[in-house]
C-alpha atoms as a PDB file:
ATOM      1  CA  UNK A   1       8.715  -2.509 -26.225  1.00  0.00           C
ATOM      2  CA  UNK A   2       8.247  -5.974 -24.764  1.00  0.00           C
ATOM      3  CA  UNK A   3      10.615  -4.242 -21.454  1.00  0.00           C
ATOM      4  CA  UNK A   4       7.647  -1.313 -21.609  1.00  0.00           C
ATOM      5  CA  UNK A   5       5.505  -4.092 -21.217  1.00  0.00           C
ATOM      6  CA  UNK A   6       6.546  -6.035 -18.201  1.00  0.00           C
ATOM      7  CA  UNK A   7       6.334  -2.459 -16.361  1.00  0.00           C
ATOM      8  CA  UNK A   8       2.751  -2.257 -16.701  1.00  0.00           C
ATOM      9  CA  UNK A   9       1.759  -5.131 -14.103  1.00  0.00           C
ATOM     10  CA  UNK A  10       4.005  -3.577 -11.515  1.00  0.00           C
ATOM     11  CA  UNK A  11       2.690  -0.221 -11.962  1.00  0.00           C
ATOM     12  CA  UNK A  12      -0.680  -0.919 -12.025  1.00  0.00           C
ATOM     13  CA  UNK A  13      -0.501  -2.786  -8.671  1.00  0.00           C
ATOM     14  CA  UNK A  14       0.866   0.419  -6.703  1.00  0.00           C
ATOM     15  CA  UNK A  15      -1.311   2.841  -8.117  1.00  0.00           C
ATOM     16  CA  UNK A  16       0.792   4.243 -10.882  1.00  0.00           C
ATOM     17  CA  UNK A  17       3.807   5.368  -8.703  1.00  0.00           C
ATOM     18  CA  UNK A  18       6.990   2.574  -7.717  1.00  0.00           C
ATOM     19  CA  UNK A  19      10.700   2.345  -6.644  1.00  0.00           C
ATOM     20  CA  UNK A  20      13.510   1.846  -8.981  1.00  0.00           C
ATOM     21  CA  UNK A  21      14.160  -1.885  -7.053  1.00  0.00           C
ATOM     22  CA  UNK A  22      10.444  -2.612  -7.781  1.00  0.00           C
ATOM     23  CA  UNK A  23      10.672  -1.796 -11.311  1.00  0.00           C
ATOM     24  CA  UNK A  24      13.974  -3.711 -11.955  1.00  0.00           C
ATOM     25  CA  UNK A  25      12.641  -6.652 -10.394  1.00  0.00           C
ATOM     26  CA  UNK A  26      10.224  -7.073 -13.673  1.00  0.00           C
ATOM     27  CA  UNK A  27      12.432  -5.348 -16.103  1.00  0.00           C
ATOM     28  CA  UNK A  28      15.724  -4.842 -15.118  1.00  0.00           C
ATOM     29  CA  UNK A  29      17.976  -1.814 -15.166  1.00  0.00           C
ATOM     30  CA  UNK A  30      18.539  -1.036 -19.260  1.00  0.00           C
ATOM     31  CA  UNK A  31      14.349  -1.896 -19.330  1.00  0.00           C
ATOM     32  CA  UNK A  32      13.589   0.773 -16.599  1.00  0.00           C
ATOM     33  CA  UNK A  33      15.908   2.932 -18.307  1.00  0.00           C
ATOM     34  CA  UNK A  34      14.735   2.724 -21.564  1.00  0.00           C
ATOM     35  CA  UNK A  35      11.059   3.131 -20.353  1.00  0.00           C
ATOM     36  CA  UNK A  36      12.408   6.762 -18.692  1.00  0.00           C
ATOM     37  CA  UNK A  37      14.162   7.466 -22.228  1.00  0.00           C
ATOM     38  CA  UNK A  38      10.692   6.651 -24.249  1.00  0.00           C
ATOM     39  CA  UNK A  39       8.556   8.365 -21.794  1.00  0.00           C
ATOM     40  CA  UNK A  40       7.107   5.362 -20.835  1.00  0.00           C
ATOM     41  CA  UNK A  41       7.335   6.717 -16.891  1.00  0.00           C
ATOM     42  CA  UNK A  42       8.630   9.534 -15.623  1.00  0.00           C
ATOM     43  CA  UNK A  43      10.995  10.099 -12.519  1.00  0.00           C
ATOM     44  CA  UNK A  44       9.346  12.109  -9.478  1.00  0.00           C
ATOM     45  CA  UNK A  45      11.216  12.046  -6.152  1.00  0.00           C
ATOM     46  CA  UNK A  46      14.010   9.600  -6.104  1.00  0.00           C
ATOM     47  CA  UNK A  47      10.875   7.322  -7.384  1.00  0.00           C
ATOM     48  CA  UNK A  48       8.986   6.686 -11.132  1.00  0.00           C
ATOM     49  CA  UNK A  49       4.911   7.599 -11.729  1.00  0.00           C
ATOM     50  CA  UNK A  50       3.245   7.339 -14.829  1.00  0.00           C
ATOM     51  CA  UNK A  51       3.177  10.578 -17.165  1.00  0.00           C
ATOM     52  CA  UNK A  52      -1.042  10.781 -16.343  1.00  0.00           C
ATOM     53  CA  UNK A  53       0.287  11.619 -12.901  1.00  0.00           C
ATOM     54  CA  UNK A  54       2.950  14.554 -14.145  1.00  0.00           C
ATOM     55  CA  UNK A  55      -0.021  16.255 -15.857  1.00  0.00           C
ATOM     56  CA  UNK A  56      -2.081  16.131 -12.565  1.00  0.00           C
ATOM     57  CA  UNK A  57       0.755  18.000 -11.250  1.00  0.00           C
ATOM     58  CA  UNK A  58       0.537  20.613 -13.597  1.00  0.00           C
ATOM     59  CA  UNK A  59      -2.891  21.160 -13.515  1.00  0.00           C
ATOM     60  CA  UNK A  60      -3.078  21.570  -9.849  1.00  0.00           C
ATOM     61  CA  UNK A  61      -0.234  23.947 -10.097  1.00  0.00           C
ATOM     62  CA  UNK A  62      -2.027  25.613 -13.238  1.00  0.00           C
ATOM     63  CA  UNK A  63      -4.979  26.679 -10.970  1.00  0.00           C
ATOM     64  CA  UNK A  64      -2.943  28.269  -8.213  1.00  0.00           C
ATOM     65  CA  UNK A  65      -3.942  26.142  -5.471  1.00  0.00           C
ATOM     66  CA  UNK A  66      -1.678  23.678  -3.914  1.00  0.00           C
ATOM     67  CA  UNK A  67      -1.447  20.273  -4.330  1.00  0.00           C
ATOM     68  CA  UNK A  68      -2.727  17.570  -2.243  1.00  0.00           C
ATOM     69  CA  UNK A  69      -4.278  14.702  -1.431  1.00  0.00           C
ATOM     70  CA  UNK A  70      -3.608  12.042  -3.968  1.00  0.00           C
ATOM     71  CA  UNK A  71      -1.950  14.222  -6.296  1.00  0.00           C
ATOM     72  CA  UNK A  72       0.424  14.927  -3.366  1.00  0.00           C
ATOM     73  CA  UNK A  73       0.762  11.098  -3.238  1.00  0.00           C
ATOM     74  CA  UNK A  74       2.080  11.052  -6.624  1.00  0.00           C
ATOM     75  CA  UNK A  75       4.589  14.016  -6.261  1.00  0.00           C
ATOM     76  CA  UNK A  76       5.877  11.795  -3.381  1.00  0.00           C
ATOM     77  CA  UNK A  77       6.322   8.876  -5.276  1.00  0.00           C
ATOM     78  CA  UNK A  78       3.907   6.564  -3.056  1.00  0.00           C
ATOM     79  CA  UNK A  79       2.450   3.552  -4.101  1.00  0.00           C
ATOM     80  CA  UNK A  80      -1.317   3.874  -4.057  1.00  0.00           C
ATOM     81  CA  UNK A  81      -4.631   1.497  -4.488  1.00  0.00           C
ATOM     82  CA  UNK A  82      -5.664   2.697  -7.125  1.00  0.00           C
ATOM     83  CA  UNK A  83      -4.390   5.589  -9.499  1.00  0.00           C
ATOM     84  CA  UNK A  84      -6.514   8.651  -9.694  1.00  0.00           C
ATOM     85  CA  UNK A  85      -8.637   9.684 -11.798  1.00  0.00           C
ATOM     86  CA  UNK A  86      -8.061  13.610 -11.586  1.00  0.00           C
ATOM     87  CA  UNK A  87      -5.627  16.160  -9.907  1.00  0.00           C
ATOM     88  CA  UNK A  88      -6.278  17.027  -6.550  1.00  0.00           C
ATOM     89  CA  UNK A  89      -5.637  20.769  -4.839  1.00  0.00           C
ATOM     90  CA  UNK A  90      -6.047  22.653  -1.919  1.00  0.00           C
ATOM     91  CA  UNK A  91      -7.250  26.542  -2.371  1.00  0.00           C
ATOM     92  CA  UNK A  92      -7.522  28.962   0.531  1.00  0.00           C
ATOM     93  CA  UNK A  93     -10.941  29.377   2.434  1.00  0.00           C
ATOM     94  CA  UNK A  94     -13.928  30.965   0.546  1.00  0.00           C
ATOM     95  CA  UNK A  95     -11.589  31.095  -2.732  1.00  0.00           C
ATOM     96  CA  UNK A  96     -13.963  31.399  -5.688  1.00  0.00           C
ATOM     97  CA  UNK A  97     -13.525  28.899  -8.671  1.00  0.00           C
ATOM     98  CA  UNK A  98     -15.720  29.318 -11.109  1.00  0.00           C
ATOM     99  CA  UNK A  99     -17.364  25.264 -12.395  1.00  0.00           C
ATOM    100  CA  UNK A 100     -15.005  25.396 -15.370  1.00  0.00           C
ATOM    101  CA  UNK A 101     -11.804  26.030 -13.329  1.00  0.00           C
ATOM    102  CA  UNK A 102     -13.449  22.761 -11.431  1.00  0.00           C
ATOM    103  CA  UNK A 103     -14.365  20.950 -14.015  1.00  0.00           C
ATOM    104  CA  UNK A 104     -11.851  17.855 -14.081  1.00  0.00           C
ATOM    105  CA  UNK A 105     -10.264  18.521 -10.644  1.00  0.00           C
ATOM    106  CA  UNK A 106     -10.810  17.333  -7.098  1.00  0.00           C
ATOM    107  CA  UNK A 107     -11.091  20.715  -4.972  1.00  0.00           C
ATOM    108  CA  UNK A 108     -10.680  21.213  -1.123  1.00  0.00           C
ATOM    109  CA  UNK A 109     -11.135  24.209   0.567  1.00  0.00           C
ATOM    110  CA  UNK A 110      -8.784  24.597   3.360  1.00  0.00           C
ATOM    111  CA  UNK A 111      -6.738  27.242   5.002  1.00  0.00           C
ATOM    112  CA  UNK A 112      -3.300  25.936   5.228  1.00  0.00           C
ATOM    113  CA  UNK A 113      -0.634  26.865   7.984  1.00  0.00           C
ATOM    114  CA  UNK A 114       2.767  27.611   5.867  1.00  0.00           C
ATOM    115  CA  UNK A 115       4.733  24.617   7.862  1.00  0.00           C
ATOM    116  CA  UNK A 116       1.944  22.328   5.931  1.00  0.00           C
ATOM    117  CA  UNK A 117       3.346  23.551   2.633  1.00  0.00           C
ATOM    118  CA  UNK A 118       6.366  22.449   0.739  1.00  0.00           C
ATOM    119  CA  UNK A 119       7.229  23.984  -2.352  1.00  0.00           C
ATOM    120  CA  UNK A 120       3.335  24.033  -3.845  1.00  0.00           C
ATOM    121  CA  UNK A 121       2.961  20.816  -2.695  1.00  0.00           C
ATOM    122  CA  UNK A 122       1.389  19.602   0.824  1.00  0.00           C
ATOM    123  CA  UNK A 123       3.554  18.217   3.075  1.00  0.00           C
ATOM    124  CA  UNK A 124       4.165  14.647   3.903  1.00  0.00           C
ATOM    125  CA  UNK A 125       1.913  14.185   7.261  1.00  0.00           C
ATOM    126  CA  UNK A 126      -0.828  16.301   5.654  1.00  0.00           C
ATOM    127  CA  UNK A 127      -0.923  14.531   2.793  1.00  0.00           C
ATOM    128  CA  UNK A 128      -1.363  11.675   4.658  1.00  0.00           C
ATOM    129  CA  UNK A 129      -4.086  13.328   7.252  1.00  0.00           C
ATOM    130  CA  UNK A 130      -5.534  14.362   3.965  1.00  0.00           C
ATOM    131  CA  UNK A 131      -6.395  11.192   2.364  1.00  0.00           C
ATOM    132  CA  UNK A 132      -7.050   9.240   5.865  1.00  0.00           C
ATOM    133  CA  UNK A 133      -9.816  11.470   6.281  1.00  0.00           C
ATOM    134  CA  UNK A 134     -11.283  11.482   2.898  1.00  0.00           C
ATOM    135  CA  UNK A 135     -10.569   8.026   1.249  1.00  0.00           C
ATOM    136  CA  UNK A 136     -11.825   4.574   2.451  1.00  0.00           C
ATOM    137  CA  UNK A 137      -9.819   2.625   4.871  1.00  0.00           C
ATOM    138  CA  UNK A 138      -7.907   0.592   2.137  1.00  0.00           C
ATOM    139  CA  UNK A 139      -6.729   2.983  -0.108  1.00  0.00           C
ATOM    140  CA  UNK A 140      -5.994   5.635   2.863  1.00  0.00           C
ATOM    141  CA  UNK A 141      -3.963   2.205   4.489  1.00  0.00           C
ATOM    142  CA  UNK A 142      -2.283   1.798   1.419  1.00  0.00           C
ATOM    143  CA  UNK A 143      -1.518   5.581   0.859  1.00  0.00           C
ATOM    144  CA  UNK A 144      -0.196   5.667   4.686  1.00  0.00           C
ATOM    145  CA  UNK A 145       1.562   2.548   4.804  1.00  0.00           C
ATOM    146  CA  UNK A 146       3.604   3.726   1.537  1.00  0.00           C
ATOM    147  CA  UNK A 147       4.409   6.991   2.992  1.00  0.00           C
ATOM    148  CA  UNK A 148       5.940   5.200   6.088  1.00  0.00           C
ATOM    149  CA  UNK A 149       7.957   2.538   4.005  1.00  0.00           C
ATOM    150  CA  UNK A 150       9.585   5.254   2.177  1.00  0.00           C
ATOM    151  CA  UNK A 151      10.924   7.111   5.111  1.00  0.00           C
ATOM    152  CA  UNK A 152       9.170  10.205   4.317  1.00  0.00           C
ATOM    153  CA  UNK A 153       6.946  10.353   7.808  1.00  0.00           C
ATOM    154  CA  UNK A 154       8.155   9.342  11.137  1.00  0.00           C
ATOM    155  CA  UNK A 155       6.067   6.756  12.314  1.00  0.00           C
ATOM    156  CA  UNK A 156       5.721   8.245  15.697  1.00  0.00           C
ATOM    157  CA  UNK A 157       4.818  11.834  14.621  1.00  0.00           C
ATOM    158  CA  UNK A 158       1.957  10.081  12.501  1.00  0.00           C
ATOM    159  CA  UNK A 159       0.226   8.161  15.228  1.00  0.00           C
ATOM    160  CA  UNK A 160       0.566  11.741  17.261  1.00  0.00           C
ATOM    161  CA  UNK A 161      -0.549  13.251  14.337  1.00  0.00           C
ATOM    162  CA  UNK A 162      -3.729  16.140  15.209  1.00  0.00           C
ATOM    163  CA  UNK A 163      -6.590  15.259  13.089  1.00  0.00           C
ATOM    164  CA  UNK A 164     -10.022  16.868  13.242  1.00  0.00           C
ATOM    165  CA  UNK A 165     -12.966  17.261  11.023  1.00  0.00           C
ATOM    166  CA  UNK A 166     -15.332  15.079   9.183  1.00  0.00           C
ATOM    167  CA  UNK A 167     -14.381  11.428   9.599  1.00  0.00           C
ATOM    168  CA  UNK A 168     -11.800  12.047  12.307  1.00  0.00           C
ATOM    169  CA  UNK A 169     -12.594   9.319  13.460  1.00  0.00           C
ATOM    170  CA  UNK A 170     -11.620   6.869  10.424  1.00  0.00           C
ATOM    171  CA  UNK A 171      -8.727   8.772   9.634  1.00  0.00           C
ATOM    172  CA  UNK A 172      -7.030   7.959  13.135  1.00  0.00           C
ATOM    173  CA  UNK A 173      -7.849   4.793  12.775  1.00  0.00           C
ATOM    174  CA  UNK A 174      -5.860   4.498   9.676  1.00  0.00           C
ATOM    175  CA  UNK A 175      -2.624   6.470  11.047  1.00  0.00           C
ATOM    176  CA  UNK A 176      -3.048   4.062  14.392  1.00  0.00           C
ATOM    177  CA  UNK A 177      -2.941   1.136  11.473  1.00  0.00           C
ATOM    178  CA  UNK A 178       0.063   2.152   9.131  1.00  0.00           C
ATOM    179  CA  UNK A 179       2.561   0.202   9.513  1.00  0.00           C
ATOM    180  CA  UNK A 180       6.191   0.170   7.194  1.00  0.00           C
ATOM    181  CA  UNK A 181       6.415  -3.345   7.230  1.00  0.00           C
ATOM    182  CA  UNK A 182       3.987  -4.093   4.135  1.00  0.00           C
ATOM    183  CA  UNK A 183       5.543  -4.585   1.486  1.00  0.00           C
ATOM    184  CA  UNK A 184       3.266  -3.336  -1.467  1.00  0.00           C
ATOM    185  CA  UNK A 185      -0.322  -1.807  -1.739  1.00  0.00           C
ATOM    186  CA  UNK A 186      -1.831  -4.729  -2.204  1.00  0.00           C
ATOM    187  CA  UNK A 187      -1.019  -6.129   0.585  1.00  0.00           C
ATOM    188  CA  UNK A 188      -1.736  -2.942   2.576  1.00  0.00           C
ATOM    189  CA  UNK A 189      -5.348  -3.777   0.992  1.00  0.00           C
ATOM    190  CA  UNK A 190      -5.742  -7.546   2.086  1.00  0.00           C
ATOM    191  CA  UNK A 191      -5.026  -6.310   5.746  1.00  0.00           C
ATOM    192  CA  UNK A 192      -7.593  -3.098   5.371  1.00  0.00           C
ATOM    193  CA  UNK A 193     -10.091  -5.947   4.275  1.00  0.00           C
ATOM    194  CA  UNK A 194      -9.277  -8.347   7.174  1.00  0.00           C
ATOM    195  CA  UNK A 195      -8.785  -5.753  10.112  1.00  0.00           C
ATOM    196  CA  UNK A 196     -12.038  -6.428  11.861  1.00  0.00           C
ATOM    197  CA  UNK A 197     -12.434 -10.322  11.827  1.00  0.00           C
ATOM    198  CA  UNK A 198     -13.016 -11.361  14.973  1.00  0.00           C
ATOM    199  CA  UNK A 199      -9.986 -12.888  16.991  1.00  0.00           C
ATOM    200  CA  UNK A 200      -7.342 -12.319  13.815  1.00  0.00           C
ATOM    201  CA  UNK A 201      -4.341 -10.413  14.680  1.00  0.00           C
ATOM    202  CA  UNK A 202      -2.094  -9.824  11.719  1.00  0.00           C
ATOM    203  CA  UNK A 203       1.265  -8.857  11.361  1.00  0.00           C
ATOM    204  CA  UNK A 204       2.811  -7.573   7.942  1.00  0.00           C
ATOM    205  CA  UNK A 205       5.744  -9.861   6.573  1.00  0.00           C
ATOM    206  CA  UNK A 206       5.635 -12.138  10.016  1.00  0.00           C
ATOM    207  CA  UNK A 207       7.756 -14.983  10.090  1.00  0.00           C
ATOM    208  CA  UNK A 208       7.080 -18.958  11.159  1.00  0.00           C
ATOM    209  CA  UNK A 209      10.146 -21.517  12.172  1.00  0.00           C
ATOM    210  CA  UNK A 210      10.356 -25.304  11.860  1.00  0.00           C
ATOM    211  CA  UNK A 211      13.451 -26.886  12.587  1.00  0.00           C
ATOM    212  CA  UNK A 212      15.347 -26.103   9.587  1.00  0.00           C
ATOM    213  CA  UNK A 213      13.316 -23.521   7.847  1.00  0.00           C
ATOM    214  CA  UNK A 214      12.641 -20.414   8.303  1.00  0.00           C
ATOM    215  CA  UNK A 215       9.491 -18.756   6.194  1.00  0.00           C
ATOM    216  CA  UNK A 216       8.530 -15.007   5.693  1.00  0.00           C
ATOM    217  CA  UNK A 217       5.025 -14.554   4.452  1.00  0.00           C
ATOM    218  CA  UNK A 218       2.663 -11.594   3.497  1.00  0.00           C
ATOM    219  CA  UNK A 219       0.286 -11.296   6.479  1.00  0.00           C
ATOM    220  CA  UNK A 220       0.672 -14.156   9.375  1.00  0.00           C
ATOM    221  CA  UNK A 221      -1.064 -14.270  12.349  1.00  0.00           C
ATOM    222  CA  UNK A 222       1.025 -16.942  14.613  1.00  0.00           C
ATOM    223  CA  UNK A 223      -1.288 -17.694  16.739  1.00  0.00           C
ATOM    224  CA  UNK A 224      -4.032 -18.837  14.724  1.00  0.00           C
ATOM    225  CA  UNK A 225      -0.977 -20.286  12.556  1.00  0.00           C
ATOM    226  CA  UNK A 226      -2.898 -18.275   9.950  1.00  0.00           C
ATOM    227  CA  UNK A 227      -0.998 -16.973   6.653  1.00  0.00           C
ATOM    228  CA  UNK A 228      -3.056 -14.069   4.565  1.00  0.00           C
ATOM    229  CA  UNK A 229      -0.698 -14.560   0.532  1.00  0.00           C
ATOM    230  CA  UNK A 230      -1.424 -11.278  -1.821  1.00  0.00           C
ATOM    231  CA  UNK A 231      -0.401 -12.928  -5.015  1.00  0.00           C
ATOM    232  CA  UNK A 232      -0.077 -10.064  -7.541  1.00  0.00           C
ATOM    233  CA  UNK A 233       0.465 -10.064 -11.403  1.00  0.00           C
ATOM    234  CA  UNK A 234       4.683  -9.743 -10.879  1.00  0.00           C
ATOM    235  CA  UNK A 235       6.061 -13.472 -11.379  1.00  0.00           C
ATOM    236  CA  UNK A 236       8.762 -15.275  -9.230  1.00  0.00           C
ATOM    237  CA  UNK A 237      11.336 -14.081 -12.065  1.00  0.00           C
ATOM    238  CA  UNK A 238      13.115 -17.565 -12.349  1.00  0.00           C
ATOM    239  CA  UNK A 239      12.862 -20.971 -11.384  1.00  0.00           C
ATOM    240  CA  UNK A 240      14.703 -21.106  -8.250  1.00  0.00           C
ATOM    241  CA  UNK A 241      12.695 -18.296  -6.655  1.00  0.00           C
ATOM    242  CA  UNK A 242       9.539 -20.231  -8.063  1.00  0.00           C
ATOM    243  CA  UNK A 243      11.263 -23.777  -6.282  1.00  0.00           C
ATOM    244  CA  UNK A 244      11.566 -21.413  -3.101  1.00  0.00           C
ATOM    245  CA  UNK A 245       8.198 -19.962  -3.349  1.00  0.00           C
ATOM    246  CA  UNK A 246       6.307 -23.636  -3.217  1.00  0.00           C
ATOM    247  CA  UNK A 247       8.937 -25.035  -0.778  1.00  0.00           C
ATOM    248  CA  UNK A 248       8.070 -22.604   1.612  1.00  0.00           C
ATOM    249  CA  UNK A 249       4.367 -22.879   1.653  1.00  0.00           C
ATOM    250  CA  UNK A 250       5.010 -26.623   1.503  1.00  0.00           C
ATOM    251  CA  UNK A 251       6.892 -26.560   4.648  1.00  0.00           C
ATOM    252  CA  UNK A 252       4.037 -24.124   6.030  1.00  0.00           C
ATOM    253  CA  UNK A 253       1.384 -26.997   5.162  1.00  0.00           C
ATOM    254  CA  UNK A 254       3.394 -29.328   6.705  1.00  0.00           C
ATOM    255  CA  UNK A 255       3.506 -27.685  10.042  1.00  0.00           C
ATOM    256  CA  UNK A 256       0.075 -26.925  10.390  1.00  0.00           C
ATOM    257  CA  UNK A 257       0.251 -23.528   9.074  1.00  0.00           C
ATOM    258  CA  UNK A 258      -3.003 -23.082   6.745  1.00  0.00           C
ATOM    259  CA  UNK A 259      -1.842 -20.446   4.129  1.00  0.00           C
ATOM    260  CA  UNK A 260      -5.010 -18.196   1.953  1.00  0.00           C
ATOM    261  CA  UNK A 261      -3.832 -17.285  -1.151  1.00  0.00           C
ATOM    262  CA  UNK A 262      -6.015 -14.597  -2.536  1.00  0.00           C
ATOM    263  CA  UNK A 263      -5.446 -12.836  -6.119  1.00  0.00           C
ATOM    264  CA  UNK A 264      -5.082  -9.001  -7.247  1.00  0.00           C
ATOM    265  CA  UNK A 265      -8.451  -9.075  -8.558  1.00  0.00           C
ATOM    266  CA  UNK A 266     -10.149 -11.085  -5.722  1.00  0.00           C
ATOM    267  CA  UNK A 267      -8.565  -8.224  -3.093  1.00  0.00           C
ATOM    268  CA  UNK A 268      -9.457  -5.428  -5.569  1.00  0.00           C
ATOM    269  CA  UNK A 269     -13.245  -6.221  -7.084  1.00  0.00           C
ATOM    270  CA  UNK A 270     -14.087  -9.056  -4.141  1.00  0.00           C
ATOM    271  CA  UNK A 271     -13.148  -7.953  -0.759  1.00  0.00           C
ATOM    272  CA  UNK A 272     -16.636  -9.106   0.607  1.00  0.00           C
ATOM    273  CA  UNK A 273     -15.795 -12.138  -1.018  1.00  0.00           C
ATOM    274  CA  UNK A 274     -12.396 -12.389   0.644  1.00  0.00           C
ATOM    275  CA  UNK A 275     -13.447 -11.010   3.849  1.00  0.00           C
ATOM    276  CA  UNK A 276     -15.909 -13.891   4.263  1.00  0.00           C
ATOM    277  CA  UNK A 277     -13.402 -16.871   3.241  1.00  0.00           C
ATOM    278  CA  UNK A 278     -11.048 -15.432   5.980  1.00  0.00           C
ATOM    279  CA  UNK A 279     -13.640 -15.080   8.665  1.00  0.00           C
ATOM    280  CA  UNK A 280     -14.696 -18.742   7.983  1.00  0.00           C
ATOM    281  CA  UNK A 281     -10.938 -20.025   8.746  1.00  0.00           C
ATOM    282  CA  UNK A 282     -10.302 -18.300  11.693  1.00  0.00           C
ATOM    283  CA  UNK A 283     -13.323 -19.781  12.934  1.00  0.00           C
ATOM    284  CA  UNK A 284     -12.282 -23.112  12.188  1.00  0.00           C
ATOM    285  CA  UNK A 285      -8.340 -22.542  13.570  1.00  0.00           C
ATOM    286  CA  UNK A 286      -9.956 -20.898  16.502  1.00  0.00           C
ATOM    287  CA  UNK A 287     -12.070 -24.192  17.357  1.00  0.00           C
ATOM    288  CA  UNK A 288      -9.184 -26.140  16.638  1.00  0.00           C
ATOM    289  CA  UNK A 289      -8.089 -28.381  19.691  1.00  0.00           C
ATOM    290  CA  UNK A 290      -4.210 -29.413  17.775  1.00  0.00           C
ATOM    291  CA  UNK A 291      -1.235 -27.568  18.244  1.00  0.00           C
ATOM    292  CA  UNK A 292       1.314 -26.398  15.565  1.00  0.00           C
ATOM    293  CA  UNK A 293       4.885 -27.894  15.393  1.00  0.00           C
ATOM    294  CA  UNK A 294       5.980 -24.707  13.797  1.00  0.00           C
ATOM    295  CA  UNK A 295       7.585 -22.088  16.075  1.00  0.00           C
ATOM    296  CA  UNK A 296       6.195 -18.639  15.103  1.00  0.00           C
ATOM    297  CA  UNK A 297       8.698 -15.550  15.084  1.00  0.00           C
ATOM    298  CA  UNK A 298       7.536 -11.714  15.195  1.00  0.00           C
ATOM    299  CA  UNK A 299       9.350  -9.451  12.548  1.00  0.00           C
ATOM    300  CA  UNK A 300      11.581  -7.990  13.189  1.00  0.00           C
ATOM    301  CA  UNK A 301      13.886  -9.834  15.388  1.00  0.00           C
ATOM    302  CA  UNK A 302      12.611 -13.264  15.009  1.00  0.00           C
ATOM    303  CA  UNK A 303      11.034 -13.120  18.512  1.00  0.00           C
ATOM    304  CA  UNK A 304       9.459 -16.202  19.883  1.00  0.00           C
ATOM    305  CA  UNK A 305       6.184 -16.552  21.083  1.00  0.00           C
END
């Protein structure tokens, strides 16, 4: 029970759906294990989802359509925002549901080509196309940037992606965005929030050097020497990664780097909130006359700037 427990934080951060790795990393194996045995989660894909997805599955099945948007997300395995609320499907062009076949599902009317449909289920860039042109820019980010770290889309073929429709507009603005460096949703959500202050440019999981340190962080924009933390509910795990964890933001400090360390719930329920505490520091690093003494990298490759 107590193992069933520590899965909850990690789950609810990615939307109900998460690797094996991330799962192990608050439980361990035997806990993840045990969780599958009890039911707990169930395994979808190579990945784990919560059984409240499964039956969003079958319901979107149950109706004939085919499943999509965020209930595609699930079938995938992705990490999302948020977890939704009801199944999602896809029916044919002037298809006739009556309101209690809708009642309790999310229903698009589409015509789909057949290359757009694997087994019942949309396929991976349509999914995607899907949700970037029907959710909000952080959880259609978060949804995108999942699908990308997983290996399931080619990031190319995304940004090249054909998109039309309602919102067009927003939705190729997210698939310009994705980006398989970030490392969890939440993260994918601090950068949706922070995309249009002025004069920030940040990179997922960039890197800063000092002379005998080296420190990967979250969201870093080097030139500002401007670090973006999305501290989530998981903990370090044990004291040395906890002694790491504080000796690299020391080392950050100590260089000049100014590090904002913003919570699950403040990127969640605040984001005007966060948004505004962001905008005011790169305004003050912008009219800032000192250099850094840290050396800023790009990921990958550790490239100097």
């Amino acid at each position: 029970m107590a193992d069933h427990l520590r899965l909850r934080a990690p789950m609810a951060e990615r939307g109900g759906a998460a690797t094996a790795s991330e799962l192990e990393a608050a439980a361990g194996r035997r806990g993840l294990a045990a969780a599958v045995r009890d039911g707990v989660i169930v395994r979808v894909a190579h990945r784990y989802v919560t059984p409240s997805l499964v039956e969003h599955l079958q319901a979107a099945f149950a109706l004939g359509g085919v499943v999509s948007h965020q209930s595609a997300v699930a079938r995938y395995g992705w990490s999302a925002k948020h977890q939704p609320k009801k199944p999602s499907l896809t029916v044919r062009a002037g298809r006739h549901l009556s309101w209690i076949q809708q009642r309790g599902v999310a229903v698009s009317w589409r015509d789909l080509d057949p290359a757009e449909v694997i087994d019942g289920v949309t396929g991976p860039q349509r999914t995607v196309v899907d949700c970037a042109l029907s959710l909000h820019l952080d959880e259609a980010l978060a949804i995108a940037d999942s699908a990308l770290r997983c290996g399931d889309i080619d990031p190319g073929e995304l940004r090249r992606a054909t998109v039309s429709g309602r919102n067009c507009r927003s939705a190729r603005r997210v698939l310009q965005l994705a980006d398989s460096r970030a490392a969890n949703p939440l993260e994918s959500v601090l950068r949706a929030i922070a995309v249009d202050v002025v004069a920030l440019h940040l990179e997922p999981q960039g890197g800063f050097r000092g002379d005998e340190w080296f420190a990967r962080v979250d969201l870093a924009d080097q030139g500002l020497g401007l670090v973006l933390k999305a501290e989530g509910f998981e903990h370090h795990g044990t004291r040395k990664g906890f002694d790491r964890d504080c000796e690299r933001y020391v080392n950050l400090l100590c260089a000049g780097v100014i590090v904002l360390r913003f919570t699950w719930t403040q990127v969640m329920y605040r984001p005007d909130w966060v948004r505004e505490r962001i905008r005011e520091m790169v305004q003050q690093r912008t009219n800032r006359e000192d250099s850094m003494s840290a050396r800023s990298v790009s990921s990958p490759g550790y490239r100097r700037t």
